[in-house]
Protein backbone atom coordinates (compact mmCIF):
# COMPACT_ATOMS: atom_id res chain seq x y z
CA UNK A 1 124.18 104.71 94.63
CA UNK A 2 122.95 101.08 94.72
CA UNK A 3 125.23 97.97 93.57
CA UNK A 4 124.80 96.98 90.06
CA UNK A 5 123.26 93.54 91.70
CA UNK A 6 119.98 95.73 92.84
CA UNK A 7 117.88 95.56 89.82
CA UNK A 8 115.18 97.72 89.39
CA UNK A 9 112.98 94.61 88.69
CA UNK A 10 114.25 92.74 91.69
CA UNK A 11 111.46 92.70 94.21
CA UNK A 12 112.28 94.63 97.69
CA UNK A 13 112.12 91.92 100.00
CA UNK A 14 115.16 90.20 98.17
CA UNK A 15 117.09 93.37 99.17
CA UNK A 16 116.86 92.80 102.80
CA UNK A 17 119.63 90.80 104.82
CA UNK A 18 117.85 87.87 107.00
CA UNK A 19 119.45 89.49 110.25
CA UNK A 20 117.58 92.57 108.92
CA UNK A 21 114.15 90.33 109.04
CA UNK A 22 115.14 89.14 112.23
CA UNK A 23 115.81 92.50 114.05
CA UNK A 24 112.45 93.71 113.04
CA UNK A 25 110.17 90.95 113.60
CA UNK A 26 111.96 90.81 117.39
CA UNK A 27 111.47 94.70 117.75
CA UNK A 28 107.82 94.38 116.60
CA UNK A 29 107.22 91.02 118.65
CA UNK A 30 108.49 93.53 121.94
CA UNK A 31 106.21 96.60 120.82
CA UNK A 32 103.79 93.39 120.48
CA UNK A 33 104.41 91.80 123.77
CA UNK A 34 104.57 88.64 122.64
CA UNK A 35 107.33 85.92 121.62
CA UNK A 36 106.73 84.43 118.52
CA UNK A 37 104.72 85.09 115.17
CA UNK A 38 102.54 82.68 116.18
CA UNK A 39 101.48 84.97 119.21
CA UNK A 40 101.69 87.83 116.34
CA UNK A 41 98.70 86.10 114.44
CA UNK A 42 96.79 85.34 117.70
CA UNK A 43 97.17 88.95 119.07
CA UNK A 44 96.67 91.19 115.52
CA UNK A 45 93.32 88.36 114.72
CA UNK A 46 92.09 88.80 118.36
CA UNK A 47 92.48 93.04 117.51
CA UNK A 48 90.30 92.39 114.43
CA UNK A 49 93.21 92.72 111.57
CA UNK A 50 93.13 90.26 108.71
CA UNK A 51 95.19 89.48 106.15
């Protein structure tokens, strides 16, 4: 059962801790090999992904 705070209308992203953010972008950056998200931009553009 979720806390009363979770709305239903709340968007997801609000329901994520910032450590949560954190641990994920790092994780993806070392699946990635790279070290930052501007290296993320350069490497998925470079791979032909756009936003």
């Amino acid at each position: 059962m979720f806390p009363s705070i979770l709305l239903e209308h709340e968007p997801a992203w609000q329901r994520f801790r910032e450590k949560t953010v954190r641990n994920h972008a790092s994780n993806l950056f070392d699946k990635l090999g790279v070290w930052s998200r501007a290296q993320a931009i350069v490497f998925a553009r470079d791979r032909g992904f756009s936003p």
